[in-house]
PDB file of N, CA and C in Angstrom:
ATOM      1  N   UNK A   1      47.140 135.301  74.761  1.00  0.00           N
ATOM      2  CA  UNK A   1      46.553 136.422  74.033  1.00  0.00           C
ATOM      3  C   UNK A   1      47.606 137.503  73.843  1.00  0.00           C
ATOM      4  N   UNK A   2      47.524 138.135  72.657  1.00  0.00           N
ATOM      5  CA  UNK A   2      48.310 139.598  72.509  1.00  0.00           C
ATOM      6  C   UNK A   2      48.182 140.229  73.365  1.00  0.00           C
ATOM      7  N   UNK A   3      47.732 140.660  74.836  1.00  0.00           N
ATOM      8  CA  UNK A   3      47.505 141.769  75.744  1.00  0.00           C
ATOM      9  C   UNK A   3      48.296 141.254  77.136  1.00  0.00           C
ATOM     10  N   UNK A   4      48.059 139.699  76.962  1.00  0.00           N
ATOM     11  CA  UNK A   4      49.001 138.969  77.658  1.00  0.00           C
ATOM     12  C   UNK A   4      50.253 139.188  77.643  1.00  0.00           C
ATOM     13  N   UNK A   5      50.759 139.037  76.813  1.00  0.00           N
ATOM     14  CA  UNK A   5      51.982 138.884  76.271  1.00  0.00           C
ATOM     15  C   UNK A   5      52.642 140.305  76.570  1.00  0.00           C
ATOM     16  N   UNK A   6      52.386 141.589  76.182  1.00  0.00           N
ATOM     17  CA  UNK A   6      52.897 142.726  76.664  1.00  0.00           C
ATOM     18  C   UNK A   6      53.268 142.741  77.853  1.00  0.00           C
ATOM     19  N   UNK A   7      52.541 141.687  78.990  1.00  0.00           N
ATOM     20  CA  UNK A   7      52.544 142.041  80.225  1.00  0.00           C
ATOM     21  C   UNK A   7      53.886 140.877  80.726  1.00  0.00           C
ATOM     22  N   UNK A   8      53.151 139.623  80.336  1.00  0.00           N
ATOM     23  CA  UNK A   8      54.379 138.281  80.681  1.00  0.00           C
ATOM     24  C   UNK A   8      54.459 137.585  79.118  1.00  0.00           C
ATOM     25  N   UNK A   9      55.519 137.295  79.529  1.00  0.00           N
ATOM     26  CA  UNK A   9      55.767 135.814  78.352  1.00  0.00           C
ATOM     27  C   UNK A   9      56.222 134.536  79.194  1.00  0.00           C
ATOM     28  N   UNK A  10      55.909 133.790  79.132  1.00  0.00           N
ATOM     29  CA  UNK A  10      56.312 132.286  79.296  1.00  0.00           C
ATOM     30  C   UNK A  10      57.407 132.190  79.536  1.00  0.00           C
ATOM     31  N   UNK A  11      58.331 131.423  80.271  1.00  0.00           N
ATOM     32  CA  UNK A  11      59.900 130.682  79.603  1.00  0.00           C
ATOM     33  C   UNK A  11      59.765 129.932  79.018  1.00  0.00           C
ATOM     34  N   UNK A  12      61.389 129.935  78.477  1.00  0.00           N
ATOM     35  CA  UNK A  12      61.451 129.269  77.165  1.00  0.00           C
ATOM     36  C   UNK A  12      60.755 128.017  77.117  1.00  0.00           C
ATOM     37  N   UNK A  13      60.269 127.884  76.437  1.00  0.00           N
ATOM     38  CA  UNK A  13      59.620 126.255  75.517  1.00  0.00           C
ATOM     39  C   UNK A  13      58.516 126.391  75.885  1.00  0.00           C
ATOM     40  N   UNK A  14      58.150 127.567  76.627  1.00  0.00           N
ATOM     41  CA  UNK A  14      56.726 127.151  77.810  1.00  0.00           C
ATOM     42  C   UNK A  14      55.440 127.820  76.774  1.00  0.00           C
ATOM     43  N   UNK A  15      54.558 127.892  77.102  1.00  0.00           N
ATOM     44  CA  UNK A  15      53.408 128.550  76.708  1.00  0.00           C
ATOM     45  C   UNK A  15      52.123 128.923  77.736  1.00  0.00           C
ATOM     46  N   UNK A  16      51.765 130.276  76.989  1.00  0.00           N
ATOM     47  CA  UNK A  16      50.757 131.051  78.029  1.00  0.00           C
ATOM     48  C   UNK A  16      49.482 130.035  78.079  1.00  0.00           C
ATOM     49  N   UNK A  17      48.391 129.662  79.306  1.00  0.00           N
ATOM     50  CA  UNK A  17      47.832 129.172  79.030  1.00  0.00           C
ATOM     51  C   UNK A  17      46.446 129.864  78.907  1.00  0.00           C
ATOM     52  N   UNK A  18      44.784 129.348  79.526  1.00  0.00           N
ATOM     53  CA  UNK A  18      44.315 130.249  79.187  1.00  0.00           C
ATOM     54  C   UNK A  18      44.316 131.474  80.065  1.00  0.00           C
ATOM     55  N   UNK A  19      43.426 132.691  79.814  1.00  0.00           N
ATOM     56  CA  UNK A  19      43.391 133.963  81.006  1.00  0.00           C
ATOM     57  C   UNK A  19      42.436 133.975  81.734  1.00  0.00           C
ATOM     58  N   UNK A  20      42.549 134.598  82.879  1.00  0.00           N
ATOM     59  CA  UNK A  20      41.122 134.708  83.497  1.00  0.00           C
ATOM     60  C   UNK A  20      41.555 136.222  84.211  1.00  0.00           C
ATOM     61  N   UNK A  21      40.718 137.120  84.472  1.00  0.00           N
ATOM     62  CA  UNK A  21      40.592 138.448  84.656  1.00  0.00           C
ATOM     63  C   UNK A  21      39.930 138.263  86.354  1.00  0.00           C
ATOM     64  N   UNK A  22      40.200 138.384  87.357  1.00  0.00           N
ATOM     65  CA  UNK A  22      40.124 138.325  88.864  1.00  0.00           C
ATOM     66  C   UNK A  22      39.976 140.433  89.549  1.00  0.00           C
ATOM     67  N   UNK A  23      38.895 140.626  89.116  1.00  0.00           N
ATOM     68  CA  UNK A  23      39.565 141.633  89.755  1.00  0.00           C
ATOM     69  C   UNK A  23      40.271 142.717  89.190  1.00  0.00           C
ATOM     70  N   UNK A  24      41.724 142.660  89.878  1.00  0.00           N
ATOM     71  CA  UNK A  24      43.320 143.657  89.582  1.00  0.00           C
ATOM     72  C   UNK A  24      43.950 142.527  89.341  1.00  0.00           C
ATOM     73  N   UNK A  25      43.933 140.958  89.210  1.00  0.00           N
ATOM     74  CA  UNK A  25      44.645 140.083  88.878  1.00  0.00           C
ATOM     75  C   UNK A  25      44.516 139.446  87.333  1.00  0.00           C
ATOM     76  N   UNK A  26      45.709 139.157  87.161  1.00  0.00           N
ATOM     77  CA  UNK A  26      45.335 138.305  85.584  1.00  0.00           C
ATOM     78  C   UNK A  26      45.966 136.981  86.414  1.00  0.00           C
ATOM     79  N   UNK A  27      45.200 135.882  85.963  1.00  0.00           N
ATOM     80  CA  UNK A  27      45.577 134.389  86.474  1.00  0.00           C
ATOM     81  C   UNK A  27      45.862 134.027  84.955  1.00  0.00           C
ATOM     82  N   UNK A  28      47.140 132.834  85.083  1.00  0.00           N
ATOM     83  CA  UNK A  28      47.332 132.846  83.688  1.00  0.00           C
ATOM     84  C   UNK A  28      48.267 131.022  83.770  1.00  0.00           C
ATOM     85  N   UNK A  29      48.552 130.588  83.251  1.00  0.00           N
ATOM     86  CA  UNK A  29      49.569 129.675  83.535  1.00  0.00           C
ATOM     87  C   UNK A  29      50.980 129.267  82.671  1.00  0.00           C
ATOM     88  N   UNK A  30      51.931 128.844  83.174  1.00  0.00           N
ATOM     89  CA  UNK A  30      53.028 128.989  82.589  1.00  0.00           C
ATOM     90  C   UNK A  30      53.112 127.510  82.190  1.00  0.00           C
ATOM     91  N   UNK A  31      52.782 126.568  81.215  1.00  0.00           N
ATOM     92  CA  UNK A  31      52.637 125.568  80.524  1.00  0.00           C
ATOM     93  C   UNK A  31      54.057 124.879  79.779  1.00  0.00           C
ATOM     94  N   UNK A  32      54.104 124.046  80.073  1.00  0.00           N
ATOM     95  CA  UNK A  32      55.364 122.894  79.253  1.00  0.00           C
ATOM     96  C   UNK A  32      56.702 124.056  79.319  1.00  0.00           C
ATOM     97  N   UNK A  33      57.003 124.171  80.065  1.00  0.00           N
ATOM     98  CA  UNK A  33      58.246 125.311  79.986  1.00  0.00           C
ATOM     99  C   UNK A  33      59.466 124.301  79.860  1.00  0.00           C
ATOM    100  N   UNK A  34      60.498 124.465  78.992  1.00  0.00           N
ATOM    101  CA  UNK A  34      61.605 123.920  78.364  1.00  0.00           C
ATOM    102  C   UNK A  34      61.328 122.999  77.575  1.00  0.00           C
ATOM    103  N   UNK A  35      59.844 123.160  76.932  1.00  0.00           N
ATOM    104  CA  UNK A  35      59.957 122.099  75.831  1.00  0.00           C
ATOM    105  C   UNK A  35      60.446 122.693  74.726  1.00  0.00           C
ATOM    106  N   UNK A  36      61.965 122.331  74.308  1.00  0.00           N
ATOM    107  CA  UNK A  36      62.643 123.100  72.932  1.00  0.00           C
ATOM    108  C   UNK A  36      63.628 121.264  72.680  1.00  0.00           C
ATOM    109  N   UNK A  37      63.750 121.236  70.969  1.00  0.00           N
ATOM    110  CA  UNK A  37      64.201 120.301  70.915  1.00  0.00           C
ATOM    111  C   UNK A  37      65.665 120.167  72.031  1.00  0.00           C
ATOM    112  N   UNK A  38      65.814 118.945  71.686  1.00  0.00           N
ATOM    113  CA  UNK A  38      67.327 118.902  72.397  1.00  0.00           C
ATOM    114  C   UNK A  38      67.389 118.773  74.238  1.00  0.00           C
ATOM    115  N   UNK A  39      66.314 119.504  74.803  1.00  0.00           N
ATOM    116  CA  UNK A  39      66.383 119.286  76.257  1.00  0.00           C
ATOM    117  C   UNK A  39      65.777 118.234  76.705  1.00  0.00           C
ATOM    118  N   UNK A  40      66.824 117.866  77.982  1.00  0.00           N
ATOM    119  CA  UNK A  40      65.614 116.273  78.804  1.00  0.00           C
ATOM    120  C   UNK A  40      65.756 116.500  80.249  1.00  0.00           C
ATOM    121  N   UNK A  41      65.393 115.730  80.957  1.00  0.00           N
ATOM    122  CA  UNK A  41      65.427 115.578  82.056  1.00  0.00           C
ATOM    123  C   UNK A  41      66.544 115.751  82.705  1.00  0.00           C
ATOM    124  N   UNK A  42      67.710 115.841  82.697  1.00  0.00           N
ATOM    125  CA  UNK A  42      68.913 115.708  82.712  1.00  0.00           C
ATOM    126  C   UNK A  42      70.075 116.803  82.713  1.00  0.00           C
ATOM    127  N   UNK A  43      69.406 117.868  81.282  1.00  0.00           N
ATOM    128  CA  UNK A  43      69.371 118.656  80.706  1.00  0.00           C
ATOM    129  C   UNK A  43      69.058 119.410  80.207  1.00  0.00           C
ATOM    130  N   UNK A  44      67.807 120.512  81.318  1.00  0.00           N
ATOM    131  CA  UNK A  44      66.840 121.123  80.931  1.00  0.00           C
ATOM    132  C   UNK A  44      67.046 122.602  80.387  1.00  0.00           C
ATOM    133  N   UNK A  45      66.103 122.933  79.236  1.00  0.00           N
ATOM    134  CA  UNK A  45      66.112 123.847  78.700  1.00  0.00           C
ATOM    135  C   UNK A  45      66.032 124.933  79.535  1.00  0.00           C
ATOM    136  N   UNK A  46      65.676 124.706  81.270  1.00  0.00           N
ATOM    137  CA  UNK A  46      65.059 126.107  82.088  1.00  0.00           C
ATOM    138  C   UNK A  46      64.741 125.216  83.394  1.00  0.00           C
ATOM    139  N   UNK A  47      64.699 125.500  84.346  1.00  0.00           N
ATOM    140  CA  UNK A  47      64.321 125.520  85.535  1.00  0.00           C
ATOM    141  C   UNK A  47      63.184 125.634  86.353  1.00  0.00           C
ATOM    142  N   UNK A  48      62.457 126.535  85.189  1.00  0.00           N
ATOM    143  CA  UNK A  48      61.180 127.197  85.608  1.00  0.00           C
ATOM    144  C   UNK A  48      60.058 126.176  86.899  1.00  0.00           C
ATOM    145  N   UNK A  49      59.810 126.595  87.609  1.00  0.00           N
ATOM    146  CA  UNK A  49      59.516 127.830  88.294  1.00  0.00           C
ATOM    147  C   UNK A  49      60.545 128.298  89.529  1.00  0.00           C
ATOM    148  N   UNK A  50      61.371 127.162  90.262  1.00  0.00           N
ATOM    149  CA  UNK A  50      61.815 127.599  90.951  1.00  0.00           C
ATOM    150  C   UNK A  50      62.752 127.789  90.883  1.00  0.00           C
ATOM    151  N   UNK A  51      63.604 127.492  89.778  1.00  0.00           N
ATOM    152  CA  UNK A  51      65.177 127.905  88.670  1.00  0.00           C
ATOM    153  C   UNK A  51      66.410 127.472  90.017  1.00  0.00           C
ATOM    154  N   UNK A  52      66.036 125.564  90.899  1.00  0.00           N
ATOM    155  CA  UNK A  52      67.103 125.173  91.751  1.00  0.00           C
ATOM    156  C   UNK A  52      67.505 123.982  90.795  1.00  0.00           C
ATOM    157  N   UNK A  53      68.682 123.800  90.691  1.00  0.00           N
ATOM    158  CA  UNK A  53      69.260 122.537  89.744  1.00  0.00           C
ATOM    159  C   UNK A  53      69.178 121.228  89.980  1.00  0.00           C
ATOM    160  N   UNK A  54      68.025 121.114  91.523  1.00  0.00           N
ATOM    161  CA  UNK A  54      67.982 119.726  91.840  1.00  0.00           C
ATOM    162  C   UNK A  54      66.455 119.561  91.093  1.00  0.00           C
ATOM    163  N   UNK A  55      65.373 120.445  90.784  1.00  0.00           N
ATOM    164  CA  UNK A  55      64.435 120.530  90.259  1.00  0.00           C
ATOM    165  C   UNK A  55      64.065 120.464  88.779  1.00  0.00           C
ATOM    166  N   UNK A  56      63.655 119.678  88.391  1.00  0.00           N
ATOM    167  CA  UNK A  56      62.845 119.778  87.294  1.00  0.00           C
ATOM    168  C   UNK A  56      61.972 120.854  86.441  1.00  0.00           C
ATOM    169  N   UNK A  57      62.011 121.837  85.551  1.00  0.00           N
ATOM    170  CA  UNK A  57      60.684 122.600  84.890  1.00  0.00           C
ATOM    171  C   UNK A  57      59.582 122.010  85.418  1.00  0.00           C
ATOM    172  N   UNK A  58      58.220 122.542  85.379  1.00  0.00           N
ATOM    173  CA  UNK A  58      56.918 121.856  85.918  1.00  0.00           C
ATOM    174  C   UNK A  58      55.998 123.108  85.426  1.00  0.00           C
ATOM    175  N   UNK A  59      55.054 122.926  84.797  1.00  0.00           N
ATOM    176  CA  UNK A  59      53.567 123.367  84.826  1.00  0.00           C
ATOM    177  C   UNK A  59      53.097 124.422  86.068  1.00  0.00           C
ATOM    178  N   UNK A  60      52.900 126.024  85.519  1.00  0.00           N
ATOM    179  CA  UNK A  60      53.026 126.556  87.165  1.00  0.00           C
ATOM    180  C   UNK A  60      51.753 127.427  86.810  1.00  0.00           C
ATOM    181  N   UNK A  61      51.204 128.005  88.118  1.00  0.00           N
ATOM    182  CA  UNK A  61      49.789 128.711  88.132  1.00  0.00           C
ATOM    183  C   UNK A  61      50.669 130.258  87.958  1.00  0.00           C
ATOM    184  N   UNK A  62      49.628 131.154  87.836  1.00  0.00           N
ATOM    185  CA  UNK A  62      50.843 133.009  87.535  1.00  0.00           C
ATOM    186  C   UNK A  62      49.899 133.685  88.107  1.00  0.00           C
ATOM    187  N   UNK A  63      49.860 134.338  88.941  1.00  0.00           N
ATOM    188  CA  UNK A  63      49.082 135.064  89.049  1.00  0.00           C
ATOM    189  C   UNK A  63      49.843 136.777  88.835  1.00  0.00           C
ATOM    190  N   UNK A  64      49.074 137.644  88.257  1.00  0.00           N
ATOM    191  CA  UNK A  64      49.886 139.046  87.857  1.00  0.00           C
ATOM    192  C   UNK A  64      48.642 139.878  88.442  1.00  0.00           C
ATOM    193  N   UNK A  65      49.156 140.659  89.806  1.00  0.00           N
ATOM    194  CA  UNK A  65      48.667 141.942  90.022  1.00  0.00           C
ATOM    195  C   UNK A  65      48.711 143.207  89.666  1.00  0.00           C
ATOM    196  N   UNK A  66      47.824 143.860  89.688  1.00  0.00           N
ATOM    197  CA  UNK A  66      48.119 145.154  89.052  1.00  0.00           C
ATOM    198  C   UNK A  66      47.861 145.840  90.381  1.00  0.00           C
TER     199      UNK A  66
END
């Protein structure tokens, strides 16, 4: 969502998934991150979530407190 987005954006290739409102929390998820042409397994567009070079990108939960 646009209100999302002011707050986080995704990494690259990734996408916001849906929102859920908790409270003071926004739960949100960080979806397909380094999908951009050209990257593989090998050679990833990003790291995301834990950005170590023995790791793979992966599908991650977000939680954002206010």
């Amino acid at each position: 969502s646009y209100a999302l987005r002011r707050v986080w954006t995704p990494p690259v290739g990734g996408v916001a998934g849906g929102v859920a409102i908790a409270g003071r929390s926004v739960i949100t998820a960080a979806a397909h991150p380094g999908s951009v042409p050209g990257a593989s397994y090998e050679r990833p567009a990003t790291r995301w979530p834990n950005l170590r070079p023995e790791e793979p990108p992966r599908t991650t939960l977000v939680v954002l407190e206010a």
